[in-house]
PDB file of N, CA and C in Angstrom:
ATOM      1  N   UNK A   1    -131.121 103.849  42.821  1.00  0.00           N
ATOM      2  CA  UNK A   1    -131.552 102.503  43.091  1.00  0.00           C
ATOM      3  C   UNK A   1    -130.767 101.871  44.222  1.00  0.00           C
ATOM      4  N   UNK A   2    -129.333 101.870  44.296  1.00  0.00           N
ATOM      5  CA  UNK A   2    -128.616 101.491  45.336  1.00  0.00           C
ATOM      6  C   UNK A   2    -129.431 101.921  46.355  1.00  0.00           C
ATOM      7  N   UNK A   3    -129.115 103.256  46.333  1.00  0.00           N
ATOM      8  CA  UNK A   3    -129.743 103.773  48.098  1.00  0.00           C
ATOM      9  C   UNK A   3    -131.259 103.296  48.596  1.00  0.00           C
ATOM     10  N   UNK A   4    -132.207 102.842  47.877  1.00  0.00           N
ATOM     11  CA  UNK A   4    -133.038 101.905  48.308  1.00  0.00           C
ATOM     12  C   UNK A   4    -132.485 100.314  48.833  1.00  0.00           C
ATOM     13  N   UNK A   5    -132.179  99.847  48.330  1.00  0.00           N
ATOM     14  CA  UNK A   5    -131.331  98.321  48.730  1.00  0.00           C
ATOM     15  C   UNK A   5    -131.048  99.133  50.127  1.00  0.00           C
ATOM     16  N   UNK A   6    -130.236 100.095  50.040  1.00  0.00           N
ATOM     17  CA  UNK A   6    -128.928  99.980  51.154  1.00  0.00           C
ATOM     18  C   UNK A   6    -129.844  99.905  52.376  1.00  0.00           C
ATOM     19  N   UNK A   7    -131.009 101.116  52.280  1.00  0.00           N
ATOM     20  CA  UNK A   7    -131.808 101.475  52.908  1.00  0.00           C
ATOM     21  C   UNK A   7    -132.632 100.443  53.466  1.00  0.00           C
ATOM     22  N   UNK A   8    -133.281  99.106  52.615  1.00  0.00           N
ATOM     23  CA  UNK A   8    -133.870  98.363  53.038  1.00  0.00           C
ATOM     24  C   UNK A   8    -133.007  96.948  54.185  1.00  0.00           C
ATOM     25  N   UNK A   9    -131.289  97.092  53.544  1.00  0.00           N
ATOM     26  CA  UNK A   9    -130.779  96.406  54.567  1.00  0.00           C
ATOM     27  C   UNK A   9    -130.535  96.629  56.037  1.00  0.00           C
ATOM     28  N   UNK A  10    -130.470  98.481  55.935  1.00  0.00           N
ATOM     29  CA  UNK A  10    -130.279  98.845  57.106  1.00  0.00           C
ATOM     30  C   UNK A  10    -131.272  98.593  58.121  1.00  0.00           C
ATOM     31  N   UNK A  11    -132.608  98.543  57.859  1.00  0.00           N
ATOM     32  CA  UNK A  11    -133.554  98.522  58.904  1.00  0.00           C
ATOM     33  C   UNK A  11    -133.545  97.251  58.690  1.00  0.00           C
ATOM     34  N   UNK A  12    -133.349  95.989  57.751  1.00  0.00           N
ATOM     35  CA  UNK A  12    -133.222  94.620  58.729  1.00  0.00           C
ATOM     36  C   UNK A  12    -131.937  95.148  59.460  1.00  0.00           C
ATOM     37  N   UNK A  13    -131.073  95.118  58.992  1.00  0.00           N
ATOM     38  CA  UNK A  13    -129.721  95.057  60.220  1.00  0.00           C
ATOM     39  C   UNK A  13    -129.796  95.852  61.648  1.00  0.00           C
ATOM     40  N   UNK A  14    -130.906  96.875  61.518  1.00  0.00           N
ATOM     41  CA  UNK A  14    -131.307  97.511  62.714  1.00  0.00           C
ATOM     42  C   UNK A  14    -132.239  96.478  63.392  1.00  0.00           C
ATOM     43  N   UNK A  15    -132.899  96.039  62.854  1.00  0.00           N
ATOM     44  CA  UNK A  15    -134.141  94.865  63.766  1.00  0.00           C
ATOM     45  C   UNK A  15    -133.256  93.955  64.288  1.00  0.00           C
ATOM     46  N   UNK A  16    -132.385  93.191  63.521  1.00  0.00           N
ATOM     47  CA  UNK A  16    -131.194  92.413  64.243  1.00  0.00           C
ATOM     48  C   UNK A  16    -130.668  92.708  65.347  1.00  0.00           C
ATOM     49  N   UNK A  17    -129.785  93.684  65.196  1.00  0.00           N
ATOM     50  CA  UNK A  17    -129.291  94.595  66.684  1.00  0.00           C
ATOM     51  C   UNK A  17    -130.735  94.341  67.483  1.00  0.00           C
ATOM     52  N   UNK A  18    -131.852  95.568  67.296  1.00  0.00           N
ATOM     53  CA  UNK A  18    -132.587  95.600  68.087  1.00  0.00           C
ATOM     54  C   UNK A  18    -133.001  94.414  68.748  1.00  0.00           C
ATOM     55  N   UNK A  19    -133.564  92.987  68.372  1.00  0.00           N
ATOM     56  CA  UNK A  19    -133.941  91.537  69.124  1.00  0.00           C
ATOM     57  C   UNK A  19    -132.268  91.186  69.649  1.00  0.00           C
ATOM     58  N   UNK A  20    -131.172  91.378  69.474  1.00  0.00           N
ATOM     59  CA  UNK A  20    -130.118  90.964  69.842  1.00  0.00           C
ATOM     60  C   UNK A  20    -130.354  91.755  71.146  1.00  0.00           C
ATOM     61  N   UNK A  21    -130.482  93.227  71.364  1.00  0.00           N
ATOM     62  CA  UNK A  21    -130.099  93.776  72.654  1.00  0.00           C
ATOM     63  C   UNK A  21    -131.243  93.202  73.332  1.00  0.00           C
ATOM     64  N   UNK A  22    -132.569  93.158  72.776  1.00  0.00           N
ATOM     65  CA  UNK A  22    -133.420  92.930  73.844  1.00  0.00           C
ATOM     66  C   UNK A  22    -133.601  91.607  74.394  1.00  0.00           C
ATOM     67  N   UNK A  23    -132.623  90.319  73.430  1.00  0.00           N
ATOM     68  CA  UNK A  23    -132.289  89.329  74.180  1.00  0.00           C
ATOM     69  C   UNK A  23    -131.508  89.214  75.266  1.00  0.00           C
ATOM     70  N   UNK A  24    -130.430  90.274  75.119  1.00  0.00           N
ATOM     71  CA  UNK A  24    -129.430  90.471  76.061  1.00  0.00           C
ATOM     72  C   UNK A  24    -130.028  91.170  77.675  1.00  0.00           C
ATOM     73  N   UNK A  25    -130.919  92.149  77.375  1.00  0.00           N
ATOM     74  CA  UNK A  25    -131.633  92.687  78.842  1.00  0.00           C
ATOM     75  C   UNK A  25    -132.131  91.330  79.389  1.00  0.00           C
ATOM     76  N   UNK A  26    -132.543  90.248  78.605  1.00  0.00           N
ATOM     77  CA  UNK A  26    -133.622  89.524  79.592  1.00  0.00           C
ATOM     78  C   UNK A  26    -132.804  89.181  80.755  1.00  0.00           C
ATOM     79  N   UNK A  27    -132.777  88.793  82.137  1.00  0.00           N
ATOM     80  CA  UNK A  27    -131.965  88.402  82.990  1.00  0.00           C
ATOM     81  C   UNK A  27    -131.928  86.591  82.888  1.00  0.00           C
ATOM     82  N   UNK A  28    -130.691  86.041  83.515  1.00  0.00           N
ATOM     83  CA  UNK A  28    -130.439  84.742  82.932  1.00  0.00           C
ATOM     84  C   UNK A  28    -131.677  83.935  83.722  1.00  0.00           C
ATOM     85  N   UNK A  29    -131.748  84.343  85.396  1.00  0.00           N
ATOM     86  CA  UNK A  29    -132.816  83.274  85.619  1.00  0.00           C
ATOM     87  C   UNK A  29    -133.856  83.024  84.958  1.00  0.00           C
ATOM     88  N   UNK A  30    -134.492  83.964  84.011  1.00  0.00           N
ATOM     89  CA  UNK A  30    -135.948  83.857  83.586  1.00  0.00           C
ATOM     90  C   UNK A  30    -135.317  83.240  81.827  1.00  0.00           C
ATOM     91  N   UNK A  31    -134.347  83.061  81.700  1.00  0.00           N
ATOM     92  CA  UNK A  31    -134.003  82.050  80.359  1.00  0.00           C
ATOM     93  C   UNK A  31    -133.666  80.991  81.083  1.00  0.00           C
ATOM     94  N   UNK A  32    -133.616  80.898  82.410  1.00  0.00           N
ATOM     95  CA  UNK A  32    -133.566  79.261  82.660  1.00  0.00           C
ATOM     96  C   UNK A  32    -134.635  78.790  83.348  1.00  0.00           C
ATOM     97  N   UNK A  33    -135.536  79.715  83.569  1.00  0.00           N
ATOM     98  CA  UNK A  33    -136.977  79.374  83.771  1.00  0.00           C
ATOM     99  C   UNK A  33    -137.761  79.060  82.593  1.00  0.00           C
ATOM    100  N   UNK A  34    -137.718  79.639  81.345  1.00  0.00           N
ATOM    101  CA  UNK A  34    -138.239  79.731  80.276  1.00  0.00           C
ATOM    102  C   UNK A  34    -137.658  77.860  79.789  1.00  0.00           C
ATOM    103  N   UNK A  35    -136.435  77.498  79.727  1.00  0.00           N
ATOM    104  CA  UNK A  35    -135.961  76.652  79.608  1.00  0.00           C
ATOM    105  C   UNK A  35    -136.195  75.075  80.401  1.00  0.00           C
ATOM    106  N   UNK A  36    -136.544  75.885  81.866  1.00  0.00           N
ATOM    107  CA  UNK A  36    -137.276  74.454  82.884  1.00  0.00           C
ATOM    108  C   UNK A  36    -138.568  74.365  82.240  1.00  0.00           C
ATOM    109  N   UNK A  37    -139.474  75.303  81.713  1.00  0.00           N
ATOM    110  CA  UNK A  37    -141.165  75.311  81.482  1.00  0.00           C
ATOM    111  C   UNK A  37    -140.812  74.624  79.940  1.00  0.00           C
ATOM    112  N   UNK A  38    -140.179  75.111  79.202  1.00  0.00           N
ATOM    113  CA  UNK A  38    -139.822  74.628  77.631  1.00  0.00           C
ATOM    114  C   UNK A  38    -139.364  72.864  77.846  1.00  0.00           C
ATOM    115  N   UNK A  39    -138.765  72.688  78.537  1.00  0.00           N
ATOM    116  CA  UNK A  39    -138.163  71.373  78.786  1.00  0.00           C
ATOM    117  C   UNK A  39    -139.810  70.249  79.092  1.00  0.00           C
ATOM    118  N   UNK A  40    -140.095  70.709  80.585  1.00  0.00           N
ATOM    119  CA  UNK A  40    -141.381  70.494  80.805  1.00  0.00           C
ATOM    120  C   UNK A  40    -142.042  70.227  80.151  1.00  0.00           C
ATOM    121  N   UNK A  41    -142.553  71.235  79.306  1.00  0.00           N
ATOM    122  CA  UNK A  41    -143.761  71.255  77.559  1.00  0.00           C
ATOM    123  C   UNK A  41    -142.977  69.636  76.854  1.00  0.00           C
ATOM    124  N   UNK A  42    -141.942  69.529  76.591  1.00  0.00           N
ATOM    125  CA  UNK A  42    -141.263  68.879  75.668  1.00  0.00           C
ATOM    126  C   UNK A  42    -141.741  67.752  76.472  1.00  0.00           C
ATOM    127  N   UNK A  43    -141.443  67.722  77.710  1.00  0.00           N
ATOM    128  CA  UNK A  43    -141.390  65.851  78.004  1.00  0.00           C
ATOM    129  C   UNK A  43    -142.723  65.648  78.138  1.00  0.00           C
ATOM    130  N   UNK A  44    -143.906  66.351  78.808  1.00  0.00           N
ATOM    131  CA  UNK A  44    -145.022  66.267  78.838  1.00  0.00           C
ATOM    132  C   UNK A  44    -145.449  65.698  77.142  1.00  0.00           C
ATOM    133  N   UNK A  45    -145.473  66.673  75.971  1.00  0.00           N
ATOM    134  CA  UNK A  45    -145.945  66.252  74.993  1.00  0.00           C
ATOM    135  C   UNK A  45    -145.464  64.658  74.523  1.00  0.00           C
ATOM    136  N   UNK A  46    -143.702  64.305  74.661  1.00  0.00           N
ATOM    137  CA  UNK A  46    -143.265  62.989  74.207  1.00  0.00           C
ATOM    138  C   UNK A  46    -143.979  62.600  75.239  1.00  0.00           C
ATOM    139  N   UNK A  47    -145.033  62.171  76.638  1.00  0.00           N
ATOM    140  CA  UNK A  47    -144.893  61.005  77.506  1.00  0.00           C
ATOM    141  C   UNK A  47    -146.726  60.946  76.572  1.00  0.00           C
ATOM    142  N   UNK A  48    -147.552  62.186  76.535  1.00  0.00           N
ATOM    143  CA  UNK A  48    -148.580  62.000  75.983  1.00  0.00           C
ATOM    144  C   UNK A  48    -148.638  61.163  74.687  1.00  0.00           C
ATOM    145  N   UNK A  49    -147.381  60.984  73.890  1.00  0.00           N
ATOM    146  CA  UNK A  49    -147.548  60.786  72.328  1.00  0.00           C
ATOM    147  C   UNK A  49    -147.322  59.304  73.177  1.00  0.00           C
ATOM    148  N   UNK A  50    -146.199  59.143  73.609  1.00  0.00           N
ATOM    149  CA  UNK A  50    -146.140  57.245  74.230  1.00  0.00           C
ATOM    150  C   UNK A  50    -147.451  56.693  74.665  1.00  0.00           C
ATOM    151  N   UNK A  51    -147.987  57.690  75.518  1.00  0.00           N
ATOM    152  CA  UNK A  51    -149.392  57.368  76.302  1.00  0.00           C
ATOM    153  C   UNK A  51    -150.382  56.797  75.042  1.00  0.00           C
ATOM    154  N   UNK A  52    -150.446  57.661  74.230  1.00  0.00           N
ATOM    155  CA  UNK A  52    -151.256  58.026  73.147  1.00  0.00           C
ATOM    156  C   UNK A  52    -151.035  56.597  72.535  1.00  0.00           C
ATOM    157  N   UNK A  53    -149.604  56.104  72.114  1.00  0.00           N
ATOM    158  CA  UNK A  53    -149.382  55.283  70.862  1.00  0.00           C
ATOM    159  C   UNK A  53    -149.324  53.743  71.861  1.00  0.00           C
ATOM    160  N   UNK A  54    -149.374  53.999  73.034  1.00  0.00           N
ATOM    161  CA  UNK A  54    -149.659  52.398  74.072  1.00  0.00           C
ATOM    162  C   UNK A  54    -151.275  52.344  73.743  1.00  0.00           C
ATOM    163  N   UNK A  55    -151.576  53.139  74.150  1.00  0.00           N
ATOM    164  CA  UNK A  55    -153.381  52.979  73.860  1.00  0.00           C
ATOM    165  C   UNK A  55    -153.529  52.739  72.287  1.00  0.00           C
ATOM    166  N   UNK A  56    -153.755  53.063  71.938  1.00  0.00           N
ATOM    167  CA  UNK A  56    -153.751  52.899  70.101  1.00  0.00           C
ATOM    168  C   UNK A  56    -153.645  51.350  70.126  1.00  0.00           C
ATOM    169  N   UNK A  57    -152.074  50.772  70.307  1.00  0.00           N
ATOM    170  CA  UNK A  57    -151.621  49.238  69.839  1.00  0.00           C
ATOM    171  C   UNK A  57    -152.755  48.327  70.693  1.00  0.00           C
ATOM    172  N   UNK A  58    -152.882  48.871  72.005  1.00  0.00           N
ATOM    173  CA  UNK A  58    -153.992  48.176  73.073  1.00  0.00           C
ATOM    174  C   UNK A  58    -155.141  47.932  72.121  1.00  0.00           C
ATOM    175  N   UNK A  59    -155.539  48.844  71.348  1.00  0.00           N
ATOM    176  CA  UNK A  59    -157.183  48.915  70.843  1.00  0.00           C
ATOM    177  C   UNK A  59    -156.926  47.959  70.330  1.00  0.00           C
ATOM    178  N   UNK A  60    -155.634  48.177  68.992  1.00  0.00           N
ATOM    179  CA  UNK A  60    -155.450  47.341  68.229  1.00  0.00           C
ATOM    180  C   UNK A  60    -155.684  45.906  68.069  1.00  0.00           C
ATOM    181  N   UNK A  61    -154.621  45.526  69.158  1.00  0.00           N
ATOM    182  CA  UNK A  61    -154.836  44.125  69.676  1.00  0.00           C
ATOM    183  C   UNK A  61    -155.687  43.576  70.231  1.00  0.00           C
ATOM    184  N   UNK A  62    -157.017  44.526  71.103  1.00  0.00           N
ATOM    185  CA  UNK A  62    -158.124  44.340  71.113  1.00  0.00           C
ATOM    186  C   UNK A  62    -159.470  44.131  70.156  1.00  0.00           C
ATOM    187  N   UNK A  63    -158.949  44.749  69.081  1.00  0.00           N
ATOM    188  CA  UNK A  63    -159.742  44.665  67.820  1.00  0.00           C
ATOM    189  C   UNK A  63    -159.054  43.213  67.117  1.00  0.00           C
ATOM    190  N   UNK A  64    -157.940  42.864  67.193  1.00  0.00           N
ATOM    191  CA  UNK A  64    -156.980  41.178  66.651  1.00  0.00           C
ATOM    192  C   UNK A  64    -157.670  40.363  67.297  1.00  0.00           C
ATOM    193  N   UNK A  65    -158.154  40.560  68.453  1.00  0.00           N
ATOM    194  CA  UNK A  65    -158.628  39.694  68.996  1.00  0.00           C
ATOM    195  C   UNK A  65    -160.132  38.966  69.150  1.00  0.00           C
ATOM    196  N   UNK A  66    -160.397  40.467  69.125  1.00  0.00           N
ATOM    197  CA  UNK A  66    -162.461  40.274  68.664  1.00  0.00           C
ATOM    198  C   UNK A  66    -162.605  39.497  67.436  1.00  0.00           C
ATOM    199  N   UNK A  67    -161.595  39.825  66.188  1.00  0.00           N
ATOM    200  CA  UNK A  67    -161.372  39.174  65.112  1.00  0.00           C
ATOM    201  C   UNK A  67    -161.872  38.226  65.101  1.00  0.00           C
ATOM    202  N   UNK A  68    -160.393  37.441  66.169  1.00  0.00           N
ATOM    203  CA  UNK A  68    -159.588  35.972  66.026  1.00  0.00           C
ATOM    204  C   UNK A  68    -160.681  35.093  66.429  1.00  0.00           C
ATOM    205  N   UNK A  69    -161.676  35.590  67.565  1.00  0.00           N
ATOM    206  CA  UNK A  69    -162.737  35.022  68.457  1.00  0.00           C
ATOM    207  C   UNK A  69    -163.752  34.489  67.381  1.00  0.00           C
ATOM    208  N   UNK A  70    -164.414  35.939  66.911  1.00  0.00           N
ATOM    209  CA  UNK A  70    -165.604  34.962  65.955  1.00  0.00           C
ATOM    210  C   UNK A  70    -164.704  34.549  64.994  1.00  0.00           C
ATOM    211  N   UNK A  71    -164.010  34.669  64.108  1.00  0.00           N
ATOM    212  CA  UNK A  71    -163.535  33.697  62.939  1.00  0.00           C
ATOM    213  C   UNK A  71    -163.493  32.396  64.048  1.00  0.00           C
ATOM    214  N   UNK A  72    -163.331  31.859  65.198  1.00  0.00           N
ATOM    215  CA  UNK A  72    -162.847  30.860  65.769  1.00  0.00           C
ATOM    216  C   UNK A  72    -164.380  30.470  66.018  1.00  0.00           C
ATOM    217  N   UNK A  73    -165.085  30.949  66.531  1.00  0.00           N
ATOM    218  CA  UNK A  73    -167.354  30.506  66.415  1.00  0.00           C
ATOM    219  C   UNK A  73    -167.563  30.406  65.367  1.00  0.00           C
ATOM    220  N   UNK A  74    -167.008  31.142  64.333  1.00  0.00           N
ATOM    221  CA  UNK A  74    -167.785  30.578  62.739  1.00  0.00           C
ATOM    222  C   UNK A  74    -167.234  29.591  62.639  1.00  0.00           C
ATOM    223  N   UNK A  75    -165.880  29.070  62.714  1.00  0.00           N
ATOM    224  CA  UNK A  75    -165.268  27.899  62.375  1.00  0.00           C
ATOM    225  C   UNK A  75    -166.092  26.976  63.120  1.00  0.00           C
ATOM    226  N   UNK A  76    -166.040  26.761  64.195  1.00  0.00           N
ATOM    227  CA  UNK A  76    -166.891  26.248  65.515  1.00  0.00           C
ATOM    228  C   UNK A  76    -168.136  25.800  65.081  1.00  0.00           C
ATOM    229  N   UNK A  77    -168.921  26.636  64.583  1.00  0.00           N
ATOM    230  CA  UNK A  77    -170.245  26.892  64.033  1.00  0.00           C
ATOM    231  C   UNK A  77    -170.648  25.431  62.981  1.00  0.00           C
ATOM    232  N   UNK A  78    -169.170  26.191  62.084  1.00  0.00           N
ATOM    233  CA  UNK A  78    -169.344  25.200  60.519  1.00  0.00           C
ATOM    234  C   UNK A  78    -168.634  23.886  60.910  1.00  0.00           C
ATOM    235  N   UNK A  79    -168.170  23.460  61.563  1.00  0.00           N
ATOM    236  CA  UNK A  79    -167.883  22.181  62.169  1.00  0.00           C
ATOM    237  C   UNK A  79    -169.108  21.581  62.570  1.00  0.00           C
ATOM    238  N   UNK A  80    -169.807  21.889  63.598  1.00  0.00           N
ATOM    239  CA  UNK A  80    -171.374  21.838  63.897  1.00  0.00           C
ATOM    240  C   UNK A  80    -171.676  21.092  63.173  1.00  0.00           C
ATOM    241  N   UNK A  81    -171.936  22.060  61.937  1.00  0.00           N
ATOM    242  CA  UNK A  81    -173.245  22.021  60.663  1.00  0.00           C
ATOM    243  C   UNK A  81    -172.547  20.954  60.265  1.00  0.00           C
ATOM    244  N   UNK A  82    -171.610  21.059  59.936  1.00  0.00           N
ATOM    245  CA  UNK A  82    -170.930  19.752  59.198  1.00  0.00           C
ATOM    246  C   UNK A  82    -170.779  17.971  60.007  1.00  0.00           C
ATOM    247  N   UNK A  83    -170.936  18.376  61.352  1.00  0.00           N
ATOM    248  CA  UNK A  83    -171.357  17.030  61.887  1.00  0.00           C
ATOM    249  C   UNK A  83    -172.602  16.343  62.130  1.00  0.00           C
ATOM    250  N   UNK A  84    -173.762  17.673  62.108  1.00  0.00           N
ATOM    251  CA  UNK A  84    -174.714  17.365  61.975  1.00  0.00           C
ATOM    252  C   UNK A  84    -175.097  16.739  60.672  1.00  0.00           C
ATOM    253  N   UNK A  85    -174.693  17.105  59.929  1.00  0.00           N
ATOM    254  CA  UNK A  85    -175.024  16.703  58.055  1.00  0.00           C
ATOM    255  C   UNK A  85    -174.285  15.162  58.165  1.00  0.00           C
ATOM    256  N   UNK A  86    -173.141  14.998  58.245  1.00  0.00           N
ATOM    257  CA  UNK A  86    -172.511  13.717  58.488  1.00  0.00           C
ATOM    258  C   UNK A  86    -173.321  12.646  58.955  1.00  0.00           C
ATOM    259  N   UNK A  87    -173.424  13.058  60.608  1.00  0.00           N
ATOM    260  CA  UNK A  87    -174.148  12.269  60.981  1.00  0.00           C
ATOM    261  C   UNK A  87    -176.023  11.757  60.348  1.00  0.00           C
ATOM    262  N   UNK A  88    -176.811  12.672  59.919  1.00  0.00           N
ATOM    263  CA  UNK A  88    -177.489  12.657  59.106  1.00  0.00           C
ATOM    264  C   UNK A  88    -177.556  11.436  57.585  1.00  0.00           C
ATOM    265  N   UNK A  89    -176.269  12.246  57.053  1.00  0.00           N
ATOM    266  CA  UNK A  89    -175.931  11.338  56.130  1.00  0.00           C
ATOM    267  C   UNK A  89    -175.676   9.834  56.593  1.00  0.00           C
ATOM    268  N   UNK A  90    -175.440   9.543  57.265  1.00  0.00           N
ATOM    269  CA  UNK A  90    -174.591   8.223  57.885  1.00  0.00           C
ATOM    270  C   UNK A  90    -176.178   7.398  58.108  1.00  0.00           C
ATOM    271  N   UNK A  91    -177.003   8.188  58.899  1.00  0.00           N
ATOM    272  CA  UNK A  91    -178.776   7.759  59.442  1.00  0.00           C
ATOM    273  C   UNK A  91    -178.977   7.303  57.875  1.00  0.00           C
ATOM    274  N   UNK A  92    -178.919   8.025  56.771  1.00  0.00           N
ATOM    275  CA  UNK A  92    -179.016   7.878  55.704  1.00  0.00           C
ATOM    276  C   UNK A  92    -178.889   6.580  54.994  1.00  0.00           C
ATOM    277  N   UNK A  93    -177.740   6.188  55.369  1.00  0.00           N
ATOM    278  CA  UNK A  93    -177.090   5.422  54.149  1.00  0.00           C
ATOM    279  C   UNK A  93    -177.168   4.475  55.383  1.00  0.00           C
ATOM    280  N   UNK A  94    -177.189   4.320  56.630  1.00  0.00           N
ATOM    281  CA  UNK A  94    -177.367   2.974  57.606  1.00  0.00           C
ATOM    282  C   UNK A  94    -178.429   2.650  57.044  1.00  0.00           C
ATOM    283  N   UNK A  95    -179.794   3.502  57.489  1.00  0.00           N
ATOM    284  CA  UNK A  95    -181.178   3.158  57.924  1.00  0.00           C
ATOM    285  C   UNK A  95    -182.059   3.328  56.646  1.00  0.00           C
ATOM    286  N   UNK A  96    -181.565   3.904  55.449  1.00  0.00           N
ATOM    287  CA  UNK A  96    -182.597   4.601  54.443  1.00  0.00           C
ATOM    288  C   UNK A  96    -183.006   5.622  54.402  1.00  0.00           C
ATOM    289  N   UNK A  97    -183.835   6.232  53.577  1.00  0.00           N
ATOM    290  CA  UNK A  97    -184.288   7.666  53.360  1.00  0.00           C
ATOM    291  C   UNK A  97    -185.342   7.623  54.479  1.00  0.00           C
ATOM    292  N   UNK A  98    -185.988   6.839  54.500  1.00  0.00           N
ATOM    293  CA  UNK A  98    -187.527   6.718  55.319  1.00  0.00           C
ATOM    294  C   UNK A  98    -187.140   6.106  56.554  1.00  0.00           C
ATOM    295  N   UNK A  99    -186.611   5.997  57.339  1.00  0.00           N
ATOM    296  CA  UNK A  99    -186.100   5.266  58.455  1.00  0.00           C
ATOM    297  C   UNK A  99    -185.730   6.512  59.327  1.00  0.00           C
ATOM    298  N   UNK A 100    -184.284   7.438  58.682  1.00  0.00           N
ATOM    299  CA  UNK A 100    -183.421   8.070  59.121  1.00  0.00           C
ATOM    300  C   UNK A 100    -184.421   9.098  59.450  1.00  0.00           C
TER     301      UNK A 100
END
């Protein structure tokens, strides 16, 4: 039973070595090329997510605002109605039912 275990550590500990050396062949410029393009990827994706989350709050506040507008015409609206009725009422109670 041991010599299975041992056996199964050895070939991880061989894959180890093995990605260790073949990290070591790569030459350094192309890990600091890999590193300018990796960097790149990185700021590109954070400027898209900013891009992304400015537009979003924009809608947002564009949608607060469509809101704010008609709630502000219905109010508008029912003021109206309500001066019209007033005034009505007022024809009312000046002039009579049959007059007004």
């Amino acid at each position: 039973m041991s010599k299975k275990s041992s056996d199964g550590s050895n070939v991880i500990g061989g894959l180890v070595v093995f990605v260790v050396v073949l990290i070591a062949l790569v030459p350094k410029p192309v890990w600091i090329a890999l590193g300018v393009i990796v960097g790149a990827i990185i700021v590109s994706w954070v400027v898209w997510r900013i891009v992304a989350a400015v537009e979003a709050g924009r809608a947002a506040e564009e949608e607060r605002q469509r809101v704010e507008r008609a709630e502000q015409a219905a109010a508008e609206k029912r003021e109206r109605v309500e001066r019209v009725r007033k005034a009505k009422q007022r024809r009312i109670d000046t002039l009579g039912k049959q007059n007004a």
